[in-house]
C-alpha atoms as a PDB file:
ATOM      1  CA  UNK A   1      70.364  66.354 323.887  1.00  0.00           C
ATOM      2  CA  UNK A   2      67.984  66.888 321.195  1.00  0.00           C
ATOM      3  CA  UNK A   3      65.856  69.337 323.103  1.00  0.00           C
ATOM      4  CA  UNK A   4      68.708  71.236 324.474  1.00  0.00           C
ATOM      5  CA  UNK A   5      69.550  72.092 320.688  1.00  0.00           C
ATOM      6  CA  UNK A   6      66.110  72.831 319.711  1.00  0.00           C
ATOM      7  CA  UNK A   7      66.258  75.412 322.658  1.00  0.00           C
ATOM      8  CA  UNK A   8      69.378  77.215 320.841  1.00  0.00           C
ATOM      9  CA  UNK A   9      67.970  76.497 317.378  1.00  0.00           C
ATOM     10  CA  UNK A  10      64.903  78.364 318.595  1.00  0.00           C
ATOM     11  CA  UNK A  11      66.826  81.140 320.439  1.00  0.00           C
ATOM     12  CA  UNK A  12      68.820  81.716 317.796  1.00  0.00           C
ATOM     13  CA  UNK A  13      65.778  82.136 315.086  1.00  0.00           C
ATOM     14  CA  UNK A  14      64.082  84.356 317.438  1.00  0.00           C
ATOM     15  CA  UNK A  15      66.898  86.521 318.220  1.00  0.00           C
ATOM     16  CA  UNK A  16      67.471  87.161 314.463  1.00  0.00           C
ATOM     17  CA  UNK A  17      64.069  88.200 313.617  1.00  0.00           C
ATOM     18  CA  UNK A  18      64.246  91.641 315.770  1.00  0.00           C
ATOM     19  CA  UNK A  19      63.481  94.640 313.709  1.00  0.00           C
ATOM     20  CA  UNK A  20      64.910  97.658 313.874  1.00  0.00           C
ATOM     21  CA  UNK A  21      62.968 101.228 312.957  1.00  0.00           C
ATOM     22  CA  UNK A  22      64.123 102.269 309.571  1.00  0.00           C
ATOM     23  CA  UNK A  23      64.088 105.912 309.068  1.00  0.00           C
ATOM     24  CA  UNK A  24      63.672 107.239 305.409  1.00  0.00           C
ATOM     25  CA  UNK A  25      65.368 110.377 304.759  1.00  0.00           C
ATOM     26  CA  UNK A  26      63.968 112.553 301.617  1.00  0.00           C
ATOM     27  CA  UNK A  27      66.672 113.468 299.036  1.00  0.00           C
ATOM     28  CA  UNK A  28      66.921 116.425 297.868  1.00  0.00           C
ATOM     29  CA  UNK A  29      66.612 117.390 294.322  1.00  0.00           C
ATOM     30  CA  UNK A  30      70.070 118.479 292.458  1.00  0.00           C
ATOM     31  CA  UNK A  31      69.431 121.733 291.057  1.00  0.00           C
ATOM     32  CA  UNK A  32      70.955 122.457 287.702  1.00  0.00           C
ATOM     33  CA  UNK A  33      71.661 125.697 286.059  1.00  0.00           C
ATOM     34  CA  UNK A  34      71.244 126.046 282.336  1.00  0.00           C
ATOM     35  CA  UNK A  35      74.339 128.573 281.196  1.00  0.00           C
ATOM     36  CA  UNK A  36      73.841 129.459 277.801  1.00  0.00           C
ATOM     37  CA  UNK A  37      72.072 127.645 275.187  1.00  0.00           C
ATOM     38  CA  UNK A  38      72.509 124.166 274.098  1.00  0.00           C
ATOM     39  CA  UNK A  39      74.795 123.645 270.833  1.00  0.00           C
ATOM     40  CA  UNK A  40      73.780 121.573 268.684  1.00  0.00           C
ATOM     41  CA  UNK A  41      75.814 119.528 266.139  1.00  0.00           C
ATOM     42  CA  UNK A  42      74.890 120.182 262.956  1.00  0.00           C
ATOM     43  CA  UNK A  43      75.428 116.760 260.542  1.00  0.00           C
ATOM     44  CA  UNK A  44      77.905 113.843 262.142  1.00  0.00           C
ATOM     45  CA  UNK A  45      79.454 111.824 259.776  1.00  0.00           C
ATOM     46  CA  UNK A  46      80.852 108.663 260.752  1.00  0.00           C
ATOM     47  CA  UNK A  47      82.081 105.207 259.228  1.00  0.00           C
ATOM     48  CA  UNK A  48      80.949 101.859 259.478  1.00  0.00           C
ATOM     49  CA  UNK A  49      81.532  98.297 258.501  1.00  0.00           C
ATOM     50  CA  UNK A  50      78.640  96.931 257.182  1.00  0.00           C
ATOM     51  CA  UNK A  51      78.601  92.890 256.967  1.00  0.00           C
ATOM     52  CA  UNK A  52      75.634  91.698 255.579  1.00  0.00           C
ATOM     53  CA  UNK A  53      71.901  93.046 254.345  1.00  0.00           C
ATOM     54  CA  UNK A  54      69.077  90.806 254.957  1.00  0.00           C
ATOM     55  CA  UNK A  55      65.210  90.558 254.637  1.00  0.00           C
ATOM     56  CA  UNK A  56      64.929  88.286 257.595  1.00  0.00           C
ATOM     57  CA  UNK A  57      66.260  88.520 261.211  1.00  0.00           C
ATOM     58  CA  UNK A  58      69.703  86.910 261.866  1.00  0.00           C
ATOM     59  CA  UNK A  59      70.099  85.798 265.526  1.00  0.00           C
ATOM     60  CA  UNK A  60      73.842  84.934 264.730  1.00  0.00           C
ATOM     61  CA  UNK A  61      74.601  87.847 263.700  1.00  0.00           C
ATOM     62  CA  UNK A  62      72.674  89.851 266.310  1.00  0.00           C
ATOM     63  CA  UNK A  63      74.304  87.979 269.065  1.00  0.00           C
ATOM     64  CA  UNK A  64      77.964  89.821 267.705  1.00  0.00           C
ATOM     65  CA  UNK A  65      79.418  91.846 270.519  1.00  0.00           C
ATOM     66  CA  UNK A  66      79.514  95.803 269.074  1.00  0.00           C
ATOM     67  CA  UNK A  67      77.064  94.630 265.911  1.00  0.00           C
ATOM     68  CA  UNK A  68      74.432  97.834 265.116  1.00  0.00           C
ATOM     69  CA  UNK A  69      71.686  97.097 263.222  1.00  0.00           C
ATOM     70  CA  UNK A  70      69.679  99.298 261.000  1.00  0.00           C
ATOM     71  CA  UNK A  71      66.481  98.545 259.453  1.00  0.00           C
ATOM     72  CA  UNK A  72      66.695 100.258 255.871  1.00  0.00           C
ATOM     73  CA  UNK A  73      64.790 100.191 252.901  1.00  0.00           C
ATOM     74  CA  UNK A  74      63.368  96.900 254.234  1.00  0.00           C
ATOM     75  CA  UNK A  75      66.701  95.439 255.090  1.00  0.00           C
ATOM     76  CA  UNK A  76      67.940  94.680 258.006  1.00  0.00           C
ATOM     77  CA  UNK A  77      72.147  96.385 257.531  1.00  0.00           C
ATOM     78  CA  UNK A  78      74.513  94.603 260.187  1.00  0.00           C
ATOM     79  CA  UNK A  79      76.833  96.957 260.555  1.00  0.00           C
ATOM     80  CA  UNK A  80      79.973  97.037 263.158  1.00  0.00           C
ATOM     81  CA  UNK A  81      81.745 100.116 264.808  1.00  0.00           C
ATOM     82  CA  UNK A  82      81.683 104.185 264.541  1.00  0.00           C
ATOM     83  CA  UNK A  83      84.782 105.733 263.104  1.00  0.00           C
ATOM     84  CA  UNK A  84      85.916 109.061 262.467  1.00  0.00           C
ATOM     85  CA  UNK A  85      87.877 108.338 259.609  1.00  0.00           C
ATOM     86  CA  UNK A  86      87.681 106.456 255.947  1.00  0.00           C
ATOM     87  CA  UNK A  87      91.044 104.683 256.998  1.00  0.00           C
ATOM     88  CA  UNK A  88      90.143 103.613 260.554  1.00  0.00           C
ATOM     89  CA  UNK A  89      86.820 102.071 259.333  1.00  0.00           C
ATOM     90  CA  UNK A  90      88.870 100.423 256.296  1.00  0.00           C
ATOM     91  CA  UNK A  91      91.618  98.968 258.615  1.00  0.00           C
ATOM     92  CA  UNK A  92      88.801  97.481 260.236  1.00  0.00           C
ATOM     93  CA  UNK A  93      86.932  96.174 257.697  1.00  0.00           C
ATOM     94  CA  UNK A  94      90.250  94.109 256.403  1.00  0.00           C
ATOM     95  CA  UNK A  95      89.870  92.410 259.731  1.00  0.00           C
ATOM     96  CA  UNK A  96      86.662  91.303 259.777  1.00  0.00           C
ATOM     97  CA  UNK A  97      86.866  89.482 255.784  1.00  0.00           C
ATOM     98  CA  UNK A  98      88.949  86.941 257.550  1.00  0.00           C
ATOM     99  CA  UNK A  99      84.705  85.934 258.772  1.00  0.00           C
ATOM    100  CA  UNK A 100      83.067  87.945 256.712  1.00  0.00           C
ATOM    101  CA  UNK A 101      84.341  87.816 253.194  1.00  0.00           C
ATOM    102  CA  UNK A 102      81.464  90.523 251.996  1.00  0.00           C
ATOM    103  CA  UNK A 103      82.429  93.200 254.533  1.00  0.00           C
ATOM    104  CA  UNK A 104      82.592  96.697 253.009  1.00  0.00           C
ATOM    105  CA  UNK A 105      82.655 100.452 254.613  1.00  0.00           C
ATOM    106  CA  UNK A 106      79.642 102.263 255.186  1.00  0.00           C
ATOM    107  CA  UNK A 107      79.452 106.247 255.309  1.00  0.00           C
ATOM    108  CA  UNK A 108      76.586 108.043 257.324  1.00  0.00           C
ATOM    109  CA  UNK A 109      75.903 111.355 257.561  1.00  0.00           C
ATOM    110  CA  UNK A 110      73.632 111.835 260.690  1.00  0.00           C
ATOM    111  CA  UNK A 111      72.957 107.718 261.094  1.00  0.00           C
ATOM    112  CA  UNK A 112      71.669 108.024 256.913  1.00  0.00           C
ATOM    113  CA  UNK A 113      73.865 106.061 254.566  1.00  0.00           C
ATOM    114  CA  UNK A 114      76.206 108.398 252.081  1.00  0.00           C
ATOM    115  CA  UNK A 115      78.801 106.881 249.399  1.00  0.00           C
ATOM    116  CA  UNK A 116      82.146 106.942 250.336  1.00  0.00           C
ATOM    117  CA  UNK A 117      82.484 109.902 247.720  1.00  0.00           C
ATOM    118  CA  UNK A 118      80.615 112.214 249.170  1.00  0.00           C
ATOM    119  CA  UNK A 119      82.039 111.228 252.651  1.00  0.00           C
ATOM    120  CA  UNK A 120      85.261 111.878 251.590  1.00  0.00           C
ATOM    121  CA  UNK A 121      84.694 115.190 250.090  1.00  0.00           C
ATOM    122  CA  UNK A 122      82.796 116.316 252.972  1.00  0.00           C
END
């Protein structure tokens, strides 16, 4: 009995192992077509909610889903979301002081930190 399943065992390892010719086909290269010239945006301000400043790495804090983190003026600024507008970024902001009591919105003007002031006027 035993050697009658060996036989299968072994028929069934060799009859796995068959290799079949693989034939590579070459891709071809997309071809793109340049119309015009590139635009380029000239300053991008957007708004952030920045939560905390610190000298040393925070691996809490890093670990936040949608956390950016800019090293500045030898700070590292944790800083949440991109928005288009004073009030979006300030709607956010009073949900994150239910955690983090010291949140505040950020302006930048082409990822460089602007006051709200100028932001606003801009």
């Amino acid at each position: 009995m035993k050697n009658i399943i060996l036989v299968f065992f072994c028929i069934a390892i060799f009859s796995c192992t068959k290799t079949d010719e693989v034939k590579e086909i070459p891709l071809e290269e997309p071809k793109v077509e340049v119309l015009g010239t590139p635009v380029l945006i000239k300053d991008k301000l957007v708004f952030t909610v920045q939560i905390a400043a610190l000298r040393a790495p925070n691996a809490k804090l890093a670990s936040l889903s949608n956390i950016y983190i800019y090293n500045e003026d030898d700070l590292l600024k944790y800083r949440f979301g991109s928005f288009k507008t004073y009030i979006e970024a300030k709607t956010y902001k009073i949900d994150l002081r239910i955690k983090h009591k010291d949140a505040f919105v950020q302006a930048m003007l082409n990822d460089a930190p602007i006051s709200i002031i100028e932001a606003l006027q801009y």
